[in-house]
PDB file of N, CA and C in Angstrom:
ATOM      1  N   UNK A   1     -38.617 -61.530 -94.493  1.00  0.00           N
ATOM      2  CA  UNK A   1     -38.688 -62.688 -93.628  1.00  0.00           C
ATOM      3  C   UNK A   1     -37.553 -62.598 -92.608  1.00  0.00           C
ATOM      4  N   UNK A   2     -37.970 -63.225 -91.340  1.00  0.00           N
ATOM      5  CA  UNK A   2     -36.945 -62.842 -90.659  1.00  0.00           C
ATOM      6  C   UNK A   2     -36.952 -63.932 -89.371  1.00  0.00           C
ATOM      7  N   UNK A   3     -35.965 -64.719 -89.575  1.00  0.00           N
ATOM      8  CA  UNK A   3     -35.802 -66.121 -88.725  1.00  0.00           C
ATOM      9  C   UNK A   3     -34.908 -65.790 -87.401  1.00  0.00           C
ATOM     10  N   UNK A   4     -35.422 -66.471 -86.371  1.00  0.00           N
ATOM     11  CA  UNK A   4     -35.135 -66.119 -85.152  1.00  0.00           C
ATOM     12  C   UNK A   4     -34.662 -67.620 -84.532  1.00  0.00           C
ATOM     13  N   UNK A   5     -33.375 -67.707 -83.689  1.00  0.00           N
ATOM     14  CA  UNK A   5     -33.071 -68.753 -83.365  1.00  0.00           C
ATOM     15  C   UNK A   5     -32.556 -68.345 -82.275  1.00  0.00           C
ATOM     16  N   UNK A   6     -33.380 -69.094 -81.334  1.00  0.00           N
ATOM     17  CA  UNK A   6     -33.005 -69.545 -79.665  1.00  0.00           C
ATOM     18  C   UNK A   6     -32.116 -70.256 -78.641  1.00  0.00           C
ATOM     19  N   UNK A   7     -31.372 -70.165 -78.086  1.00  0.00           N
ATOM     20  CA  UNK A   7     -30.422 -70.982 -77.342  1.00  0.00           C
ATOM     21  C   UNK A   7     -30.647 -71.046 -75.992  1.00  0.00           C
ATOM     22  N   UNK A   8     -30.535 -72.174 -75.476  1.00  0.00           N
ATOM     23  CA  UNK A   8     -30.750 -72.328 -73.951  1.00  0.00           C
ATOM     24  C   UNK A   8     -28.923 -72.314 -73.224  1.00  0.00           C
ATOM     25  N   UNK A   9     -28.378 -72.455 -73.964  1.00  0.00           N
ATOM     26  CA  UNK A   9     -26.793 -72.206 -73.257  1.00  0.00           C
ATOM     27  C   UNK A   9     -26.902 -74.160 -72.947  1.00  0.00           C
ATOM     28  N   UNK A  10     -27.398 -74.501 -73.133  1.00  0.00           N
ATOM     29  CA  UNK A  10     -27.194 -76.198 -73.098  1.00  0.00           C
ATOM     30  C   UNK A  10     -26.559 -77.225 -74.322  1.00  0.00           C
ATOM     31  N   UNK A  11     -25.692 -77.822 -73.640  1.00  0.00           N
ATOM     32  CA  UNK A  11     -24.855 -78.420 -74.730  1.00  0.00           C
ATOM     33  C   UNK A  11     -25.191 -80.052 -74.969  1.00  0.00           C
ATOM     34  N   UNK A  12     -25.518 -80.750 -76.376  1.00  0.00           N
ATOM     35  CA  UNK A  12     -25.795 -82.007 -75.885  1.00  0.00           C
ATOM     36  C   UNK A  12     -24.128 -82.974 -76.011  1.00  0.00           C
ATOM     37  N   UNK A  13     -24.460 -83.843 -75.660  1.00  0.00           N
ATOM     38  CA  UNK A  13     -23.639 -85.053 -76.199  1.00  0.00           C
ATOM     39  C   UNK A  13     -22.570 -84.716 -77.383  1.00  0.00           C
ATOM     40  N   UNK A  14     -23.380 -84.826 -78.439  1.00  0.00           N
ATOM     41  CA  UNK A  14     -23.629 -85.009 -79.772  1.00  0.00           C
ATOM     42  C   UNK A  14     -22.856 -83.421 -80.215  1.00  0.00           C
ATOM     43  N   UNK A  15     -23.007 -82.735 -79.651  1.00  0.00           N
ATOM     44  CA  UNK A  15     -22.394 -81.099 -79.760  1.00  0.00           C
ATOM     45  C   UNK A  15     -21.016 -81.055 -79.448  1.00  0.00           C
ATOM     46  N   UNK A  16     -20.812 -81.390 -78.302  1.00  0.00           N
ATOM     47  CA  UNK A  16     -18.999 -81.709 -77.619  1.00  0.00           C
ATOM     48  C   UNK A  16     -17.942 -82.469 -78.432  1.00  0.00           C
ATOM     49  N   UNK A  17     -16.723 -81.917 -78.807  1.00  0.00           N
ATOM     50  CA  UNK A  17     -15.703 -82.934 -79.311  1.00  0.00           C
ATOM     51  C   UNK A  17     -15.379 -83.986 -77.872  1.00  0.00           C
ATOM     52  N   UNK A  18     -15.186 -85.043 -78.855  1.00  0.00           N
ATOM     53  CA  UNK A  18     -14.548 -86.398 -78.193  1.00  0.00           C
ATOM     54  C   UNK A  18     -13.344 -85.787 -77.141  1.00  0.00           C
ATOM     55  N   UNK A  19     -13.297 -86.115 -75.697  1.00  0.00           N
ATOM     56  CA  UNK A  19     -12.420 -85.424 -74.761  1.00  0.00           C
ATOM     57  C   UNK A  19     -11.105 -86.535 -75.074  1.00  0.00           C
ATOM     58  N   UNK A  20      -9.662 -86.058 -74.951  1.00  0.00           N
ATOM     59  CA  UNK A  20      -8.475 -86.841 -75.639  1.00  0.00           C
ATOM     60  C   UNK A  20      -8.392 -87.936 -74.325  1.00  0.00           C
ATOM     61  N   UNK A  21      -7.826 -88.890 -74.555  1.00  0.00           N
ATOM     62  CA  UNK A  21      -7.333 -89.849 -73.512  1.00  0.00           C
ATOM     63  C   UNK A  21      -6.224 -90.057 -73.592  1.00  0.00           C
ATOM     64  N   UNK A  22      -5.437 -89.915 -72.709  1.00  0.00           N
ATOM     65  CA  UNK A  22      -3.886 -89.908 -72.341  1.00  0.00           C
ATOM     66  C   UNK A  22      -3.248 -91.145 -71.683  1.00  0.00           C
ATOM     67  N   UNK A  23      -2.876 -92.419 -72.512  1.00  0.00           N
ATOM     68  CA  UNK A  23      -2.921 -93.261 -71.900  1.00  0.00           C
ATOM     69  C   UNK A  23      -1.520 -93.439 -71.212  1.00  0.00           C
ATOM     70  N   UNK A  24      -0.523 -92.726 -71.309  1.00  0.00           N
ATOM     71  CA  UNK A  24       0.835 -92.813 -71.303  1.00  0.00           C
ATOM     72  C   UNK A  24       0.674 -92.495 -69.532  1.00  0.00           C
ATOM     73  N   UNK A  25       0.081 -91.377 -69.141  1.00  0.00           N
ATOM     74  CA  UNK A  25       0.483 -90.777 -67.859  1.00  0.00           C
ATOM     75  C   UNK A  25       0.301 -91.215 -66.689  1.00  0.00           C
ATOM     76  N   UNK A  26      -0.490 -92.314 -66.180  1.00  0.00           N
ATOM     77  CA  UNK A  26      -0.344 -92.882 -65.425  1.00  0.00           C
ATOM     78  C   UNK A  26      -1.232 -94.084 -65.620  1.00  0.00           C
ATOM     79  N   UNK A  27      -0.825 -95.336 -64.570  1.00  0.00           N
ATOM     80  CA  UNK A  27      -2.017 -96.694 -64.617  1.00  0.00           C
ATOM     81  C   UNK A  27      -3.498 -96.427 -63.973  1.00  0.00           C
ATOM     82  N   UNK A  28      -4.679 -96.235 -64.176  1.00  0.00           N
ATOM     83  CA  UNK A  28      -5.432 -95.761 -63.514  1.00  0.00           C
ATOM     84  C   UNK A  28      -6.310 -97.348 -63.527  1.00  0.00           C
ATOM     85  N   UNK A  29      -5.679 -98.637 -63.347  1.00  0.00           N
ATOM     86  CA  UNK A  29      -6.589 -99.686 -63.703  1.00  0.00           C
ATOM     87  C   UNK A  29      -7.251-100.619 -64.785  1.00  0.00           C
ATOM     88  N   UNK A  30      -8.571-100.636 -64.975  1.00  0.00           N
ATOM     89  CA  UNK A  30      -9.270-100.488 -66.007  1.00  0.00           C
ATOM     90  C   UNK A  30      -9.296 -99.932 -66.988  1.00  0.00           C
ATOM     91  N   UNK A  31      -8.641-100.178 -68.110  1.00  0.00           N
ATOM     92  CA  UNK A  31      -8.807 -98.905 -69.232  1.00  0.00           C
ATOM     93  C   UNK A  31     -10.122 -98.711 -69.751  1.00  0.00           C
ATOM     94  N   UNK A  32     -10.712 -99.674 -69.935  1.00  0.00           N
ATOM     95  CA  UNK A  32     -12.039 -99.748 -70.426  1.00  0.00           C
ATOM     96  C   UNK A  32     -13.195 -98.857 -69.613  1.00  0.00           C
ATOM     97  N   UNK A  33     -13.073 -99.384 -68.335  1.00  0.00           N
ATOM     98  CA  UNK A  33     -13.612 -98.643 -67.234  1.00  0.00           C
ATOM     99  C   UNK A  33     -13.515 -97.143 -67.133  1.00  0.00           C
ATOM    100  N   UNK A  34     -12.142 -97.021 -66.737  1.00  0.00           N
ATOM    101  CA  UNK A  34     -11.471 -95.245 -66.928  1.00  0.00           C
ATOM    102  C   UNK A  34     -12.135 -94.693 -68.335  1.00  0.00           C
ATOM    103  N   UNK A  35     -11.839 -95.174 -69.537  1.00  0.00           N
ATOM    104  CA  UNK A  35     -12.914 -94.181 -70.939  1.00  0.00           C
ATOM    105  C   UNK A  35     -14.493 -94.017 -70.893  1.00  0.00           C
ATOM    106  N   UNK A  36     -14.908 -95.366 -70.441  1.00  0.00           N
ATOM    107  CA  UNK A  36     -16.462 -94.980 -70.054  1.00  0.00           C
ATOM    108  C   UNK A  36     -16.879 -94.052 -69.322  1.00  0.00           C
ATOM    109  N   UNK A  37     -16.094 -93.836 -68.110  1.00  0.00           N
ATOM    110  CA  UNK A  37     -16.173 -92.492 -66.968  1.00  0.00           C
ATOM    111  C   UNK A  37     -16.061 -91.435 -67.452  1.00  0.00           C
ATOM    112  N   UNK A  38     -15.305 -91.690 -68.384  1.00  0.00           N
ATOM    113  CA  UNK A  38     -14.835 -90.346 -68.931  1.00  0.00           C
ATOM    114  C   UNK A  38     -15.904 -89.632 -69.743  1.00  0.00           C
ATOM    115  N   UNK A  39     -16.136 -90.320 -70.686  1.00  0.00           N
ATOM    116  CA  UNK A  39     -17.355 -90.234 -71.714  1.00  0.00           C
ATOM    117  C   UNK A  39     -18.961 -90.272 -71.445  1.00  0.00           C
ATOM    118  N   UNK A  40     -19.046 -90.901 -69.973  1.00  0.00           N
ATOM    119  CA  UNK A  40     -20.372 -90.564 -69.615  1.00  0.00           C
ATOM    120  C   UNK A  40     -20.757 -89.283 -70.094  1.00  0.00           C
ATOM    121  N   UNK A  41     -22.529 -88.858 -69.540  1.00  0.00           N
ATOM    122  CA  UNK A  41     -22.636 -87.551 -70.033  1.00  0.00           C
ATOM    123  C   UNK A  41     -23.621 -87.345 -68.872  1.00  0.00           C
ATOM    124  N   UNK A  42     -23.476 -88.211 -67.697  1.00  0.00           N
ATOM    125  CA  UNK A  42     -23.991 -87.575 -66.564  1.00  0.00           C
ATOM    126  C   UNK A  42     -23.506 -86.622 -65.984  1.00  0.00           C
ATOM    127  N   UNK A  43     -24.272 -86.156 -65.316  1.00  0.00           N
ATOM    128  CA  UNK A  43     -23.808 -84.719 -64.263  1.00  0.00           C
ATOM    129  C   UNK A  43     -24.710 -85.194 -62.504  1.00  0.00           C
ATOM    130  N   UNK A  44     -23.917 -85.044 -61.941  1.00  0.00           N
ATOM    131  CA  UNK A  44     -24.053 -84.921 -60.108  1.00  0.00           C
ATOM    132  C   UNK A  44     -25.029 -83.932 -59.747  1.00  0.00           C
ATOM    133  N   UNK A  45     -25.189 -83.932 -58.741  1.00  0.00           N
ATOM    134  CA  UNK A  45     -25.695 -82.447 -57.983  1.00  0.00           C
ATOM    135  C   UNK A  45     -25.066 -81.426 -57.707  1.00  0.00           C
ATOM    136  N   UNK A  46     -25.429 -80.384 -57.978  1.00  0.00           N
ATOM    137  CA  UNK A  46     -24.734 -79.081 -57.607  1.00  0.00           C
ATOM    138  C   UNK A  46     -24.658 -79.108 -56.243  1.00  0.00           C
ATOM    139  N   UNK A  47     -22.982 -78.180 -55.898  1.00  0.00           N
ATOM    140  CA  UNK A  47     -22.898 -78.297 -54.097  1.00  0.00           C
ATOM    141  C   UNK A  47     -23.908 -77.536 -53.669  1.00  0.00           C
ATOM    142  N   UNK A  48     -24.625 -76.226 -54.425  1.00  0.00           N
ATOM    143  CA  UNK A  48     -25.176 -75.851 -53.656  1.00  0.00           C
ATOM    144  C   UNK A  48     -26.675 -76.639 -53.785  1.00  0.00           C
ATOM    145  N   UNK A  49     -26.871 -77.450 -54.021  1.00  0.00           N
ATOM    146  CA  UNK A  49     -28.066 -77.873 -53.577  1.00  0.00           C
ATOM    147  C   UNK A  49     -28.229 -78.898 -52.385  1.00  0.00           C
ATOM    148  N   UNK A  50     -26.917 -79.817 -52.626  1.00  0.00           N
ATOM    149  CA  UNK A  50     -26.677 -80.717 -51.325  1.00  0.00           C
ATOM    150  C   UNK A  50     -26.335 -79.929 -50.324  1.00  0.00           C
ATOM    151  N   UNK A  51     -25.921 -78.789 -50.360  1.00  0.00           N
ATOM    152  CA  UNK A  51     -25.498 -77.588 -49.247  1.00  0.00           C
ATOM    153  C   UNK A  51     -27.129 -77.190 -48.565  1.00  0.00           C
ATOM    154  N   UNK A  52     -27.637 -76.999 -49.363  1.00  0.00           N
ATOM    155  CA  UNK A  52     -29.243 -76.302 -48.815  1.00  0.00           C
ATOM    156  C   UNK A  52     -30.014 -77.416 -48.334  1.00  0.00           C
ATOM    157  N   UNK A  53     -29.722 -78.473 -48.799  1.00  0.00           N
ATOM    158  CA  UNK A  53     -30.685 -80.325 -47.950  1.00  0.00           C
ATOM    159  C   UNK A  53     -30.352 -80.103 -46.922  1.00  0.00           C
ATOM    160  N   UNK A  54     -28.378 -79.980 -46.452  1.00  0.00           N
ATOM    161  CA  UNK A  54     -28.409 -79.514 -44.793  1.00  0.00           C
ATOM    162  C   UNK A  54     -28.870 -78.691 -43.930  1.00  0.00           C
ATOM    163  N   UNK A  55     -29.459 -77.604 -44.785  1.00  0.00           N
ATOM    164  CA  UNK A  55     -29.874 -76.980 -43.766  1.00  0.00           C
ATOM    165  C   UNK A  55     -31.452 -77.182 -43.538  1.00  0.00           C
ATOM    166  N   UNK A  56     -31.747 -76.280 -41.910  1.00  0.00           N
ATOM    167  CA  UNK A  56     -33.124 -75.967 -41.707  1.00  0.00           C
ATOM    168  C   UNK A  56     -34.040 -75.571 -43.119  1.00  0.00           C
ATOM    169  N   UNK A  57     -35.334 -75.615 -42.445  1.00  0.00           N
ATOM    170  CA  UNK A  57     -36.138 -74.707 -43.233  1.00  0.00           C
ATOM    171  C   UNK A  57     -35.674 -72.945 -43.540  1.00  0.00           C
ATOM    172  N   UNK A  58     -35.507 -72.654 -42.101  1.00  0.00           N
ATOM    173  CA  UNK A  58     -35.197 -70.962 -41.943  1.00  0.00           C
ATOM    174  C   UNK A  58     -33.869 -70.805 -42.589  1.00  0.00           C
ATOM    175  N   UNK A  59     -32.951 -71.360 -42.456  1.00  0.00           N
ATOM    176  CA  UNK A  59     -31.934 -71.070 -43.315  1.00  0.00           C
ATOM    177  C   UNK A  59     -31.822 -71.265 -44.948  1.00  0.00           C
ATOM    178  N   UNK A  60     -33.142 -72.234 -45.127  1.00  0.00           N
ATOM    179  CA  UNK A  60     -32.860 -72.504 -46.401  1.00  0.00           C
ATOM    180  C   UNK A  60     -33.667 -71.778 -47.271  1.00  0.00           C
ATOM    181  N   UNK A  61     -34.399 -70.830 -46.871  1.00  0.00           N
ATOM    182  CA  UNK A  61     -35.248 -69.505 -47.087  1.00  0.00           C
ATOM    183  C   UNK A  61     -34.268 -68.259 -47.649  1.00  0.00           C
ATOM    184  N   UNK A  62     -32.672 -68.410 -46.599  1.00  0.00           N
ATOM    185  CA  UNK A  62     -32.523 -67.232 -46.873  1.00  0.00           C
ATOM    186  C   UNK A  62     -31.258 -67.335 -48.096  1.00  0.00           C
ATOM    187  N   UNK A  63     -31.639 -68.872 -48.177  1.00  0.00           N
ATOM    188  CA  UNK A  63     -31.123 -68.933 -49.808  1.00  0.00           C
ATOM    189  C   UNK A  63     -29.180 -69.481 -49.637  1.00  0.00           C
ATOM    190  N   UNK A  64     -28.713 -69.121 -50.742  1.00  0.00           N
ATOM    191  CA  UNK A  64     -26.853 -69.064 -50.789  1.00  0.00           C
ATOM    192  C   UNK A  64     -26.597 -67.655 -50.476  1.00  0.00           C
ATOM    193  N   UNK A  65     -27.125 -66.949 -50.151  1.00  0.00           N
ATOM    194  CA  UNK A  65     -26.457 -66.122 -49.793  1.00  0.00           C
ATOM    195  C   UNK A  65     -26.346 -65.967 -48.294  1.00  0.00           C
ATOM    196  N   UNK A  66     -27.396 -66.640 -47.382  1.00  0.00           N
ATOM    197  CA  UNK A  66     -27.333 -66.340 -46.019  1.00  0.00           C
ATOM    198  C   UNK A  66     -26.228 -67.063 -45.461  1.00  0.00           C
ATOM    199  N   UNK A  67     -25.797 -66.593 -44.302  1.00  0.00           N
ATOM    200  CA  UNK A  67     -24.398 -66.609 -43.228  1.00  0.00           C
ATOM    201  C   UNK A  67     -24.531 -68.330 -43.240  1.00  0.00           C
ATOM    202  N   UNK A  68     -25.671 -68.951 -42.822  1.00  0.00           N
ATOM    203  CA  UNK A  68     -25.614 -70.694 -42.696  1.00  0.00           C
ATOM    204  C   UNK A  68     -25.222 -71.441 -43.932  1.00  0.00           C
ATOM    205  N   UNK A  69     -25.636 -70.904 -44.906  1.00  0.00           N
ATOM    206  CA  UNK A  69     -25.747 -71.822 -46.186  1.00  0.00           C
ATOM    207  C   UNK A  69     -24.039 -71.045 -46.747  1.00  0.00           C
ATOM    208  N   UNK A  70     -23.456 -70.289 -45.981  1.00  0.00           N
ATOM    209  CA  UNK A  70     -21.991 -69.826 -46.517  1.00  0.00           C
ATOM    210  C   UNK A  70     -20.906 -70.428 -45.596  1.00  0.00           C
ATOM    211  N   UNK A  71     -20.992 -70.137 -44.360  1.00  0.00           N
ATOM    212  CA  UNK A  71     -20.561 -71.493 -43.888  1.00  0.00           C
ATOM    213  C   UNK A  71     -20.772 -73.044 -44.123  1.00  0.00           C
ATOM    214  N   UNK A  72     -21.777 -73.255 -44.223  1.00  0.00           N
ATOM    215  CA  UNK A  72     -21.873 -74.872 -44.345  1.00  0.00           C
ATOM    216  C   UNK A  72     -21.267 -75.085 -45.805  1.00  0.00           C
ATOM    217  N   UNK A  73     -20.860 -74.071 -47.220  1.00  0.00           N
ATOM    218  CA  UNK A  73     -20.822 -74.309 -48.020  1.00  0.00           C
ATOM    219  C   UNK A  73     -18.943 -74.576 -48.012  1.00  0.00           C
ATOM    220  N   UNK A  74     -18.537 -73.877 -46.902  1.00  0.00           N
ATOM    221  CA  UNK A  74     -16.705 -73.705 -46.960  1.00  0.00           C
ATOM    222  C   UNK A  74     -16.607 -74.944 -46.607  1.00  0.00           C
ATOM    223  N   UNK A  75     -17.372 -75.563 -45.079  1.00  0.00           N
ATOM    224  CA  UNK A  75     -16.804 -76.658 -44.424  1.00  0.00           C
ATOM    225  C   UNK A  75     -17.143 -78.277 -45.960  1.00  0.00           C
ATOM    226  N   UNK A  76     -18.375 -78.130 -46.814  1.00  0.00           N
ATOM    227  CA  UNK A  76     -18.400 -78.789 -47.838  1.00  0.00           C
ATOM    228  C   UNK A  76     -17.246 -78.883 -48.481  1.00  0.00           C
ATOM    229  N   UNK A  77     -16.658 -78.079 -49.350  1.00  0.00           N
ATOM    230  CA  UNK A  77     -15.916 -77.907 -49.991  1.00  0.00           C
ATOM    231  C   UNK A  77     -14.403 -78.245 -49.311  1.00  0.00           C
ATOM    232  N   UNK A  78     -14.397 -77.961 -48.210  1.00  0.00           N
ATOM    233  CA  UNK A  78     -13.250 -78.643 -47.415  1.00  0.00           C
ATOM    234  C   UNK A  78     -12.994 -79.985 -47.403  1.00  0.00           C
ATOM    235  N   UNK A  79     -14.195 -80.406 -46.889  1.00  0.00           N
ATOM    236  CA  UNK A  79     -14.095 -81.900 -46.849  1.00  0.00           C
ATOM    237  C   UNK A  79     -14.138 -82.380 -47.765  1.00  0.00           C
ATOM    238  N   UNK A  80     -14.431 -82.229 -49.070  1.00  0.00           N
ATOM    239  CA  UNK A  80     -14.371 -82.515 -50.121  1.00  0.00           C
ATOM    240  C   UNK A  80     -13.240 -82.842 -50.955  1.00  0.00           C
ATOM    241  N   UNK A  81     -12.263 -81.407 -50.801  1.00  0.00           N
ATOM    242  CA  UNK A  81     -10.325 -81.266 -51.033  1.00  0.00           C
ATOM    243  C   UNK A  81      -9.798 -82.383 -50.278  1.00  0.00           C
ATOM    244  N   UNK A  82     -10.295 -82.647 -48.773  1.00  0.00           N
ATOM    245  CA  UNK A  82      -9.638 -83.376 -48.034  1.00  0.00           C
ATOM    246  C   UNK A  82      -9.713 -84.937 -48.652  1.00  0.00           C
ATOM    247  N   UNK A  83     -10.974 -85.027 -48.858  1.00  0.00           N
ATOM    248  CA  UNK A  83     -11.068 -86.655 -48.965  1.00  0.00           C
ATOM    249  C   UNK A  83     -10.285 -86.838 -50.288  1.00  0.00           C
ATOM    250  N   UNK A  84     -10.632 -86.156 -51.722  1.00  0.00           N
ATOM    251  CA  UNK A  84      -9.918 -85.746 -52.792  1.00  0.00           C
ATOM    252  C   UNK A  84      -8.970 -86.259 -52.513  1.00  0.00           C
ATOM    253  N   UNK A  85      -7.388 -85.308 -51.823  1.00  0.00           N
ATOM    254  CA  UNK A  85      -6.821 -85.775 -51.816  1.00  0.00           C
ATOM    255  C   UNK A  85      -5.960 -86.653 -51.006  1.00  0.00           C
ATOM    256  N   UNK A  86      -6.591 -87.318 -49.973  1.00  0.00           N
ATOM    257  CA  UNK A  86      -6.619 -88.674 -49.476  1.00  0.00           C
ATOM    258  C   UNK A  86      -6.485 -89.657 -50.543  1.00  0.00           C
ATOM    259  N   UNK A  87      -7.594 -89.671 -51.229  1.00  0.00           N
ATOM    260  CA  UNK A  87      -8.197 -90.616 -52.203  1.00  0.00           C
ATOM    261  C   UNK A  87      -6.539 -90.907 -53.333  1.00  0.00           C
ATOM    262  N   UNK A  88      -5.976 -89.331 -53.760  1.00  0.00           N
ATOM    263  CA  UNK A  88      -5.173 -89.352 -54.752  1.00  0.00           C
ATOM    264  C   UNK A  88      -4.068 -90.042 -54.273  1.00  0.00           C
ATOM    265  N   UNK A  89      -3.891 -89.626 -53.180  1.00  0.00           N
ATOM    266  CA  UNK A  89      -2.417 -90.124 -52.167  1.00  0.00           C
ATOM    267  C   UNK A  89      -2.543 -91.397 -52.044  1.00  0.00           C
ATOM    268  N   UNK A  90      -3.519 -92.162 -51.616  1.00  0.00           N
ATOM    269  CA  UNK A  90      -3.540 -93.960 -52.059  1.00  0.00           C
ATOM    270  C   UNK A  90      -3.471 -94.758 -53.006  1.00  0.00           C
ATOM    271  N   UNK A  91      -4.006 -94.268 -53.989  1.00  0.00           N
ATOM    272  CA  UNK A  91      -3.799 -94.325 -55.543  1.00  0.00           C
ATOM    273  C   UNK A  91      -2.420 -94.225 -55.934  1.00  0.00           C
ATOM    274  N   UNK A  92      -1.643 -93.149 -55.749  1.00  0.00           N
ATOM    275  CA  UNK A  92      -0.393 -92.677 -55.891  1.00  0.00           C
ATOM    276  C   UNK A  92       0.406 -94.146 -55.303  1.00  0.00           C
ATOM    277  N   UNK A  93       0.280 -93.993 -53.807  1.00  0.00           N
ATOM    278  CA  UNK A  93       1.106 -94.757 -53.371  1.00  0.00           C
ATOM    279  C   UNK A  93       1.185 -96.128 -53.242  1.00  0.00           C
ATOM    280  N   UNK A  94      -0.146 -96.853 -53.905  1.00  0.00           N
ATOM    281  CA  UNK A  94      -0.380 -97.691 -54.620  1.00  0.00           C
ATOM    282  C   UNK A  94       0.199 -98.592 -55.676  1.00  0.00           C
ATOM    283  N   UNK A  95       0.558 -96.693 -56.776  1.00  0.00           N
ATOM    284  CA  UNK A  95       1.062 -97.335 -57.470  1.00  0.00           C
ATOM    285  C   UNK A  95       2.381 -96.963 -57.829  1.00  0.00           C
ATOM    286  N   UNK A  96       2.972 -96.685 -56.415  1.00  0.00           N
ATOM    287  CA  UNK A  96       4.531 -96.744 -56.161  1.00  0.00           C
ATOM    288  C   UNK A  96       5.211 -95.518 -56.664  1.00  0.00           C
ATOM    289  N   UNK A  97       4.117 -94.637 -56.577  1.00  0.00           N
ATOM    290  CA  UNK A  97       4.786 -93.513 -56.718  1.00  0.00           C
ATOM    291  C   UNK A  97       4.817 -92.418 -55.161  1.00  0.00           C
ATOM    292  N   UNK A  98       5.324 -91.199 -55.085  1.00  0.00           N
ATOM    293  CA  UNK A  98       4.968 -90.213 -53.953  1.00  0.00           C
ATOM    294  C   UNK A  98       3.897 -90.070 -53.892  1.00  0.00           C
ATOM    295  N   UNK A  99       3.445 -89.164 -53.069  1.00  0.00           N
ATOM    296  CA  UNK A  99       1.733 -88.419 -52.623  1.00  0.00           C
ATOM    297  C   UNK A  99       2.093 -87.237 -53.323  1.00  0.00           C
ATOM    298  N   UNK A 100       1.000 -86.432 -53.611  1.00  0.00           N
ATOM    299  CA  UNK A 100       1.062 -85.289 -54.201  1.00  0.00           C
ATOM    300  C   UNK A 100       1.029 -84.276 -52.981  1.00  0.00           C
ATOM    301  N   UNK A 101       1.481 -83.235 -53.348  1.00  0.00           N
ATOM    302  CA  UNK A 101       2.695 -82.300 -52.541  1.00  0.00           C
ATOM    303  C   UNK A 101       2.032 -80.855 -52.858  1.00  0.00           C
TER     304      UNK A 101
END
């Protein structure tokens, strides 16, 4: 007899240890709020798929690897760091500390 077991590389919920919460390191608000975020088990869109909505049809043919969908994917990811850390630097200075450096 000879048993065969399959994996999709997918992890549920229920599979993952509990992620630690660090309540010491900074005020982030809501505590209640902040652990729920944390513990969700949603997932977003991949950049590269919101990357390929911007483009044309013809570019979006020639996939992640073509010259449009590699540019449009740097200037994503840019703006992304940028707003990031905008976002952190108000927060920060918020809560009376520096901006991050």
């Amino acid at each position: 007899c000879v048993a065969v077991c399959l994996w999709d590389a997918h992890y549920s919920q229920e599979d993952c240890i509990p992620l630690p919460v660090n309540e010491e390191l900074l005020s982030v608000g809501k505590l209640e709020r902040y652990k729920k975020t944390i513990q969700t088990a949603s997932a977003g869109k991949l950049i590269s798929d919101v990357v390929l909505q911007t483009l044309n049809k013809a570019e979006r043919k020639q996939g992640m690897t073509g010259d449009a969908y590699l540019m449009e994917e740097q200037h994503y990811e840019e703006a992304m760091n940028t707003v990031f850390h905008n976002l952190m630097d108000d927060v920060l200075l918020e809560s009376g500390m520096g901006p991050m450096t």
